[in-house]
N, C-alpha and C. Protein backbone atom coordinates (compact mmCIF):
# COMPACT_ATOMS: atom_id res chain seq x y z
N UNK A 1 -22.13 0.39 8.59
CA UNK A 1 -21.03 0.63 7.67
C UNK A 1 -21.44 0.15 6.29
N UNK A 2 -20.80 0.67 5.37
CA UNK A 2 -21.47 1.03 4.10
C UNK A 2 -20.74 0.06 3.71
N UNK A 3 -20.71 -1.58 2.84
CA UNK A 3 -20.43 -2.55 2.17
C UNK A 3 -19.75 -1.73 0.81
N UNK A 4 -18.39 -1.49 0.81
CA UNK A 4 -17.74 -1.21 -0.48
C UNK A 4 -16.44 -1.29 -0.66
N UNK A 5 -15.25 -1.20 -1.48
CA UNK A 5 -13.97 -2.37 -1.84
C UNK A 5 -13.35 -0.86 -1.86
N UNK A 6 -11.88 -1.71 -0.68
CA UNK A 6 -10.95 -0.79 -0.89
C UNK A 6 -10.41 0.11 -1.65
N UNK A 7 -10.80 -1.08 -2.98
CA UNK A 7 -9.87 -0.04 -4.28
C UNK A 7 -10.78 0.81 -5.32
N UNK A 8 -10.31 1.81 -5.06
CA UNK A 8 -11.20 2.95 -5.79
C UNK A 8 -10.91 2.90 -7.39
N UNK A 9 -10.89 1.56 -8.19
CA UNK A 9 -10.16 2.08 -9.17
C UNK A 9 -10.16 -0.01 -9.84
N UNK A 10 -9.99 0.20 -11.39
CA UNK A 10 -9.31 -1.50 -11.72
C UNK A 10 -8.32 -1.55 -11.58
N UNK A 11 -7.62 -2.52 -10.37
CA UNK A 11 -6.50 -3.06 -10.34
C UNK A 11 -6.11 -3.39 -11.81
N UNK A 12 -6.16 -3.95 -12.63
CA UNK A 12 -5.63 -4.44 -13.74
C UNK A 12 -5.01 -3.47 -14.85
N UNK A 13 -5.45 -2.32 -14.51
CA UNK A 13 -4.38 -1.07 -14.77
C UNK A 13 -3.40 -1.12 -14.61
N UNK A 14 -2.58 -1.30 -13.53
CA UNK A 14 -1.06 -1.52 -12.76
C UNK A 14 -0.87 -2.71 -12.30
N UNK A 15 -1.32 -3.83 -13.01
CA UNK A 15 -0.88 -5.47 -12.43
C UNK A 15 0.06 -5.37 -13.44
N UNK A 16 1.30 -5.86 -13.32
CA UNK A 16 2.40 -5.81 -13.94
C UNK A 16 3.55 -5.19 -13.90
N UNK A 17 2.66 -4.09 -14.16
CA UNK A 17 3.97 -2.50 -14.18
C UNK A 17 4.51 -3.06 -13.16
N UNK A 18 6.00 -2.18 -13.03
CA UNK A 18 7.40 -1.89 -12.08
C UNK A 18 7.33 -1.11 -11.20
N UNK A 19 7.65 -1.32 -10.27
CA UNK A 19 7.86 -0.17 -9.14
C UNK A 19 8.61 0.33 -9.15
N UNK A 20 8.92 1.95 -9.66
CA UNK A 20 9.98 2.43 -9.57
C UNK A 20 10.49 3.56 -8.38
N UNK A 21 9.42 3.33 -7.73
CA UNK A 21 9.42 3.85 -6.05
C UNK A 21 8.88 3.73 -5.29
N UNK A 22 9.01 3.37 -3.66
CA UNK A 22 8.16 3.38 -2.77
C UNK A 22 8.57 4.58 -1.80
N UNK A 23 6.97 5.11 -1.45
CA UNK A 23 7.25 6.67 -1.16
C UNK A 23 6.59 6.84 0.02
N UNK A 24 6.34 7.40 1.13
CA UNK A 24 5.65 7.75 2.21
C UNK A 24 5.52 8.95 2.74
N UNK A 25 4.57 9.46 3.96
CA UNK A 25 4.37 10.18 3.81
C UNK A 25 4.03 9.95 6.11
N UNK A 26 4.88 11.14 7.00
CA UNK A 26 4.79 10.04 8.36
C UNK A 26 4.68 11.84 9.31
N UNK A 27 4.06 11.61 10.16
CA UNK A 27 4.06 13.05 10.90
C UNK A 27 5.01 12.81 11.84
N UNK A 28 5.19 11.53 12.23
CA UNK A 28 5.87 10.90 13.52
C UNK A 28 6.75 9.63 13.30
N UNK A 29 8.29 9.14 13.61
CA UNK A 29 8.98 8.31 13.47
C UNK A 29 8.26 6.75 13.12
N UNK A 30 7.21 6.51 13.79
CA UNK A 30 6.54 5.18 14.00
C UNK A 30 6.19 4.40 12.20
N UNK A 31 5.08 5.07 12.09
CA UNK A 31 4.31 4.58 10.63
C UNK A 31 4.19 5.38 10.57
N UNK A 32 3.41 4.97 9.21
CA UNK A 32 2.78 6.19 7.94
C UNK A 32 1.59 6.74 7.96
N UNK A 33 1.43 7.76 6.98
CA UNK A 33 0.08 7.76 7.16
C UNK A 33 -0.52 7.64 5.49
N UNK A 34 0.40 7.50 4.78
CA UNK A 34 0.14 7.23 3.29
C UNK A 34 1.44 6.74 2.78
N UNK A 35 1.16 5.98 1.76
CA UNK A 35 2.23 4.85 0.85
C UNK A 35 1.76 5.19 -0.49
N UNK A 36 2.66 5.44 -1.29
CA UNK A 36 2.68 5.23 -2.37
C UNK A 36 3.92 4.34 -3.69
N UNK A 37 3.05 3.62 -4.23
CA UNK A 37 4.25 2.60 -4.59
C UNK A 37 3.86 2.98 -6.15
N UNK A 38 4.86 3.67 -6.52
CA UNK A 38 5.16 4.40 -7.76
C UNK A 38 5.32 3.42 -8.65
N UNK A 39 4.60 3.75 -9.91
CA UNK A 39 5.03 2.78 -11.27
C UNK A 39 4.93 3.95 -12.68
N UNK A 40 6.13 4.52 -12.54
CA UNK A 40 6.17 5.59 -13.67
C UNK A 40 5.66 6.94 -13.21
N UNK A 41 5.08 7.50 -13.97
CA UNK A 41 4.13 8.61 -13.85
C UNK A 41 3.31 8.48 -12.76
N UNK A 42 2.38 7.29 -12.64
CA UNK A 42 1.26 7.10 -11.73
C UNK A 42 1.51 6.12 -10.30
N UNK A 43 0.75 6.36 -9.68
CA UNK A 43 1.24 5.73 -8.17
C UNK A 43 0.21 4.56 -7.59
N UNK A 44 0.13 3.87 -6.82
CA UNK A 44 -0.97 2.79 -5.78
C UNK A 44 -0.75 3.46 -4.51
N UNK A 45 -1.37 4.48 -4.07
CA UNK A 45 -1.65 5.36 -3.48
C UNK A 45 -2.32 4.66 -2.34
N UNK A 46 -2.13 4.11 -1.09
CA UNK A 46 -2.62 3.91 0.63
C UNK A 46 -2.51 5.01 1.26
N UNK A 47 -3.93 5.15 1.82
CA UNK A 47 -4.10 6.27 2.64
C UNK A 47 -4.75 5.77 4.15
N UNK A 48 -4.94 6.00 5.04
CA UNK A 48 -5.56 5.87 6.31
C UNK A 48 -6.61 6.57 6.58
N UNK A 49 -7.67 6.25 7.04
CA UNK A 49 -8.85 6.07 7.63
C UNK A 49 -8.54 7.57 9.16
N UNK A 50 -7.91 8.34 9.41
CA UNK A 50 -7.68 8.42 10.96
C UNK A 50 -8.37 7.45 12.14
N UNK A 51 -10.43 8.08 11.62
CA UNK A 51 -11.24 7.46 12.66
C UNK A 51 -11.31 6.45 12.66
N UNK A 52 -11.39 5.89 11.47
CA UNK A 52 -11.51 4.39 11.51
C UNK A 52 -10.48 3.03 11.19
N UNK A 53 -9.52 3.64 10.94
CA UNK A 53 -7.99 3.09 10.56
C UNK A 53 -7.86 2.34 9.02
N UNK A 54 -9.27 2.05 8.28
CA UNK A 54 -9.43 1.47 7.40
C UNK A 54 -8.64 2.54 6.16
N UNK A 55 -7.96 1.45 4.83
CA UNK A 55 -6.84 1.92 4.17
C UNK A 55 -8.07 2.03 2.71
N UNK A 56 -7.80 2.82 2.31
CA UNK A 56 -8.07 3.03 0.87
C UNK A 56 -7.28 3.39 -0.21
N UNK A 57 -7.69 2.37 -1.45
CA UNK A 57 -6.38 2.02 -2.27
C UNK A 57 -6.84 2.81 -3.67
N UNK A 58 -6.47 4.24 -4.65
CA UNK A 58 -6.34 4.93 -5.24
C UNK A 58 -5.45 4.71 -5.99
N UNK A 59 -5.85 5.36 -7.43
CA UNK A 59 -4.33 5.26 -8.63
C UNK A 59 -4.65 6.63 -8.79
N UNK A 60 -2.96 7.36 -8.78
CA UNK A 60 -2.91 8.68 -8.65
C UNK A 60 -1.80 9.11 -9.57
N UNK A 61 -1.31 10.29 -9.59
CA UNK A 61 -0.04 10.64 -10.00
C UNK A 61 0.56 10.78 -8.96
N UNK A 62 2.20 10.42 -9.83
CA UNK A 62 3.00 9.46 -8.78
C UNK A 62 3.67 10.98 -8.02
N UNK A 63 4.03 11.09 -6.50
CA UNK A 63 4.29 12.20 -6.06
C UNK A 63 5.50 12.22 -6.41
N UNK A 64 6.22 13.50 -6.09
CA UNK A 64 7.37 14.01 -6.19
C UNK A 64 8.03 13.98 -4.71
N UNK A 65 9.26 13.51 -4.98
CA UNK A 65 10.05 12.95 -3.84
C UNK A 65 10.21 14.36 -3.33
N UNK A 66 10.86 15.50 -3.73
CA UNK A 66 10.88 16.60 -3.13
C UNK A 66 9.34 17.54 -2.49
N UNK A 67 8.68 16.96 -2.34
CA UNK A 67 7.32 17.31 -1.57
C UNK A 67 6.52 16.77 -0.50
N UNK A 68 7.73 16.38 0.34
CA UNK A 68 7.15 15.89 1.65
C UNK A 68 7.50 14.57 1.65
N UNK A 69 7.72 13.54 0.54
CA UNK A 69 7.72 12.42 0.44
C UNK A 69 9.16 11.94 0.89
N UNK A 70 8.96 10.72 1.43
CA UNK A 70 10.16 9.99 1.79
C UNK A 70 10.09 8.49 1.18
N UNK A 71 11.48 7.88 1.06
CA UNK A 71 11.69 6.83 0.72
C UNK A 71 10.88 5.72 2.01
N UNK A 72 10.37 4.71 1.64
CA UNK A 72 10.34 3.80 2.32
C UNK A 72 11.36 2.63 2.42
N UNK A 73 12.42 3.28 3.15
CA UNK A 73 13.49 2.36 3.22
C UNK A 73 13.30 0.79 2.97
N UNK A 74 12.44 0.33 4.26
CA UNK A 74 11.49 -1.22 4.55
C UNK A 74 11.10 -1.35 2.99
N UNK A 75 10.64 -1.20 2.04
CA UNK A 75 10.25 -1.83 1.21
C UNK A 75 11.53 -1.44 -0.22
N UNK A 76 12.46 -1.11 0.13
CA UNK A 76 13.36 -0.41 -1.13
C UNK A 76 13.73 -2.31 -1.95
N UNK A 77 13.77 -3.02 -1.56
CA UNK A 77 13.88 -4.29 -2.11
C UNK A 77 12.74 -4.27 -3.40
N UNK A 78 11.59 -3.99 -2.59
CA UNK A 78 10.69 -4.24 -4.32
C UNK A 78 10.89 -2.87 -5.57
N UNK A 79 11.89 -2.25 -5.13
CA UNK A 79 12.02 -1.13 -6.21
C UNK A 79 12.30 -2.32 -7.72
N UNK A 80 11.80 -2.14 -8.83
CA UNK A 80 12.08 -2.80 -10.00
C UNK A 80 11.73 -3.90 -10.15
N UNK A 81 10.82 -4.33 -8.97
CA UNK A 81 9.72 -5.70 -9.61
C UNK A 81 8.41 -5.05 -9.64
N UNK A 82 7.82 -6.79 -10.47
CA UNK A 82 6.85 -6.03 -11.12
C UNK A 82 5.64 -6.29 -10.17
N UNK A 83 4.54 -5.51 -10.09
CA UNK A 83 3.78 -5.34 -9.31
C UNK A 83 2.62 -6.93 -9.65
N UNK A 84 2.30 -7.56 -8.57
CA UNK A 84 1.41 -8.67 -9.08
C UNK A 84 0.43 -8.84 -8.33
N UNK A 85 -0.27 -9.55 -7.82
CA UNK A 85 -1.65 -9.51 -7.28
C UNK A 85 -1.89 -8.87 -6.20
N UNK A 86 -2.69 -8.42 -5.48
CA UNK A 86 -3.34 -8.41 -4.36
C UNK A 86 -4.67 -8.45 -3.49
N UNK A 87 -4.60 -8.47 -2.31
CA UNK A 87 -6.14 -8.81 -1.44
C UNK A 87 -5.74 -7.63 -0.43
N UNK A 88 -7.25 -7.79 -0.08
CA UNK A 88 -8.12 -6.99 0.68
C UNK A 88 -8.35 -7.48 2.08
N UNK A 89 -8.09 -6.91 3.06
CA UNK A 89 -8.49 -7.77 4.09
C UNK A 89 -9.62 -6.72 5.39
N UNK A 90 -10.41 -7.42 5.66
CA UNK A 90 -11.60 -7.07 6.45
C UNK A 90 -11.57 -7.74 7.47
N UNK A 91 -11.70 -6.65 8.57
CA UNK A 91 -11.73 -7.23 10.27
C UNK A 91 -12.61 -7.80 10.61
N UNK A 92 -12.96 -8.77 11.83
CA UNK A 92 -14.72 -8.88 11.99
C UNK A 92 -15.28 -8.05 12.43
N UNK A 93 -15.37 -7.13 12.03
CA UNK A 93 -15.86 -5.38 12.72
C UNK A 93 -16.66 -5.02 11.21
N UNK A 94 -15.83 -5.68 10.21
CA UNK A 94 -16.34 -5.24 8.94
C UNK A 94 -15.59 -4.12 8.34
N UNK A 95 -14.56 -3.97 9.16
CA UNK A 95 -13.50 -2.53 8.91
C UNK A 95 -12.36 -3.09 7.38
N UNK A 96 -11.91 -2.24 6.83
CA UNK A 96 -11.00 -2.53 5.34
C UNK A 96 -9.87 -2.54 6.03
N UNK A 97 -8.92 -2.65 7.13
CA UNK A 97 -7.91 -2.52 7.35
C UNK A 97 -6.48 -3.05 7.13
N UNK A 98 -6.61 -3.94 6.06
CA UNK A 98 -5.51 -4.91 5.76
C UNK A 98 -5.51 -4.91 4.06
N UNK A 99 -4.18 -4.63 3.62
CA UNK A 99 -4.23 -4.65 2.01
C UNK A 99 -2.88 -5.60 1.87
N UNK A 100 -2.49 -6.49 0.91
CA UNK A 100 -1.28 -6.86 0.83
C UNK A 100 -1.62 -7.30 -0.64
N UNK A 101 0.48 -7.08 -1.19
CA UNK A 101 0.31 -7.07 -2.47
C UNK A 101 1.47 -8.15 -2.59
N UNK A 102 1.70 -8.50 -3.73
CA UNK A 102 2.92 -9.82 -4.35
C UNK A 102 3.61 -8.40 -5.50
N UNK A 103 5.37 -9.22 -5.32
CA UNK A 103 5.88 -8.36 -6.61
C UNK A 103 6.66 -9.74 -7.30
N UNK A 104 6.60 -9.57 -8.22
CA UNK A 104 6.83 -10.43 -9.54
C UNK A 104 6.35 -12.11 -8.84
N UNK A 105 5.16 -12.40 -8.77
CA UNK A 105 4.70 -13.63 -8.36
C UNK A 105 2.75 -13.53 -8.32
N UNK A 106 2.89 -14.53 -7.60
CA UNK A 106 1.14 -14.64 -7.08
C UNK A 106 1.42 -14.86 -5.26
N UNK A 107 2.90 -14.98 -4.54
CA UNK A 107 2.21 -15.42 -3.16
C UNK A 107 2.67 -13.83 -2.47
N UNK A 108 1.65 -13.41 -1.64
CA UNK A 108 1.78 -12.44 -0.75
C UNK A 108 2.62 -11.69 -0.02
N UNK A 109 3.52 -10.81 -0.13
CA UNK A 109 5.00 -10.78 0.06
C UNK A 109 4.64 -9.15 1.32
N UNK A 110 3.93 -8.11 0.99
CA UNK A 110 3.75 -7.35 2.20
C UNK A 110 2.29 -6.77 2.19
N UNK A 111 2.21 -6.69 3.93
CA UNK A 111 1.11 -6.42 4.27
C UNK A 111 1.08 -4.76 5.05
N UNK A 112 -0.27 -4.24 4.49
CA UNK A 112 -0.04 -3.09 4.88
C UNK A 112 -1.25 -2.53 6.05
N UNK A 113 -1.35 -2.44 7.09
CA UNK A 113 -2.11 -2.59 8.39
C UNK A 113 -2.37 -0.80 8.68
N UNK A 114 -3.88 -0.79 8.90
CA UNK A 114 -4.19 0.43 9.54
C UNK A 114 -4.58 0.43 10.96
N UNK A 115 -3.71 0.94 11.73
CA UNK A 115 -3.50 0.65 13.16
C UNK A 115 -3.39 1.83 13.12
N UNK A 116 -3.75 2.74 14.43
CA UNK A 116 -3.74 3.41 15.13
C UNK A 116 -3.54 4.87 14.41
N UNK A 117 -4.18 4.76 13.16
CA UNK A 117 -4.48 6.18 12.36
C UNK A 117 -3.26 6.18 11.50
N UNK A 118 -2.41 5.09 11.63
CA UNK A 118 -1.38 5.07 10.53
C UNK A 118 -0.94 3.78 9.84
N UNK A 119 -0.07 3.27 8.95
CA UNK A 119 -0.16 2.48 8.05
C UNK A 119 0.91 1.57 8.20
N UNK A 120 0.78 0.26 9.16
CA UNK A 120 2.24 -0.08 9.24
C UNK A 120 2.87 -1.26 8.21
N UNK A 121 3.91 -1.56 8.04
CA UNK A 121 4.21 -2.33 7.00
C UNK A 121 4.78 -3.60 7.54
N UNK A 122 4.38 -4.63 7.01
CA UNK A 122 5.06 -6.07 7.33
C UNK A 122 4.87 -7.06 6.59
N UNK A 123 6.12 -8.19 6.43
CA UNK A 123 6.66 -8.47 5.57
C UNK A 123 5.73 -9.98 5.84
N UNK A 124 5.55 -10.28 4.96
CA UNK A 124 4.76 -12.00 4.82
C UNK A 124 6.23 -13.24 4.33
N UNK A 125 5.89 -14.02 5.26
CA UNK A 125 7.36 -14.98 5.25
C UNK A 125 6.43 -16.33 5.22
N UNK A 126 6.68 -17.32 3.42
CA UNK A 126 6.07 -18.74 4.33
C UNK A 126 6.53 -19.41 5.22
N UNK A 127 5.60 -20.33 5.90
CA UNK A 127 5.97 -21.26 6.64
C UNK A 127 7.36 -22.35 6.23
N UNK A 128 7.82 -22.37 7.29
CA UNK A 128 9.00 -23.40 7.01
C UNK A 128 8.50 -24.52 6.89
């Protein structure tokens, strides 16, 4: 496997900006198979791997809700914060399958998992 970083693109383009949508894209009730977390015009575009489940992270134009796209209910809370850091996460396989981002902060708030050819979402809670 070929040593290279999820994100196709400088994050520091869209560190800041607002989310003014989170959008998906699902063949089947379960997960996704693409996320896009809209900031204006342009999007942070997660896509899935099928064969290999690994997520790749793209800045795109932002889709149009009337074209297949659906709301991501699960994340409608970060609509209107601002987008802030994120990591990359690598299996010991060496696979990209883990991305998680922060909105208006620095600590880790959701994680986005490529399992089983689709993209599932879950929420990062600190420790009590």
């Amino acid at each position: 496997m070929a040593d290279r970083t999820m994100l196709q693109f400088d994050y520091d383009e869209m560190h800041g900006h607002v989310a003014t949508a989170v959008l998906g894209q699902r063949e089947e009730a379960a997960n996704w198979q693409d996320i896009a977390v809209v900031l204006g015009s342009r999007a942070l575009m997660l896509r899935v791997d099928p064969d290999t489940d690994e997520i790749a992270v793209h800045l795109e134009a932002a889709p149009e809700m009337d074209s297949g796209w659906l709301a991501v209910a699960e994340l409608s809370d970060v609509v209107g914060l601002e987008l802030g850091w994120c990591w990359e996460g690598r299996n010991y396989r060496g696979y990209l399958d883990m991305f998680a981002l922060s909105f208006s902060g620095l600590e880790p708030q959701v994680c986005f998992l490529g399992e089983a050819a689709t993209i599932s979402v879950r929420r990062i809670q600190p420790a009590a």
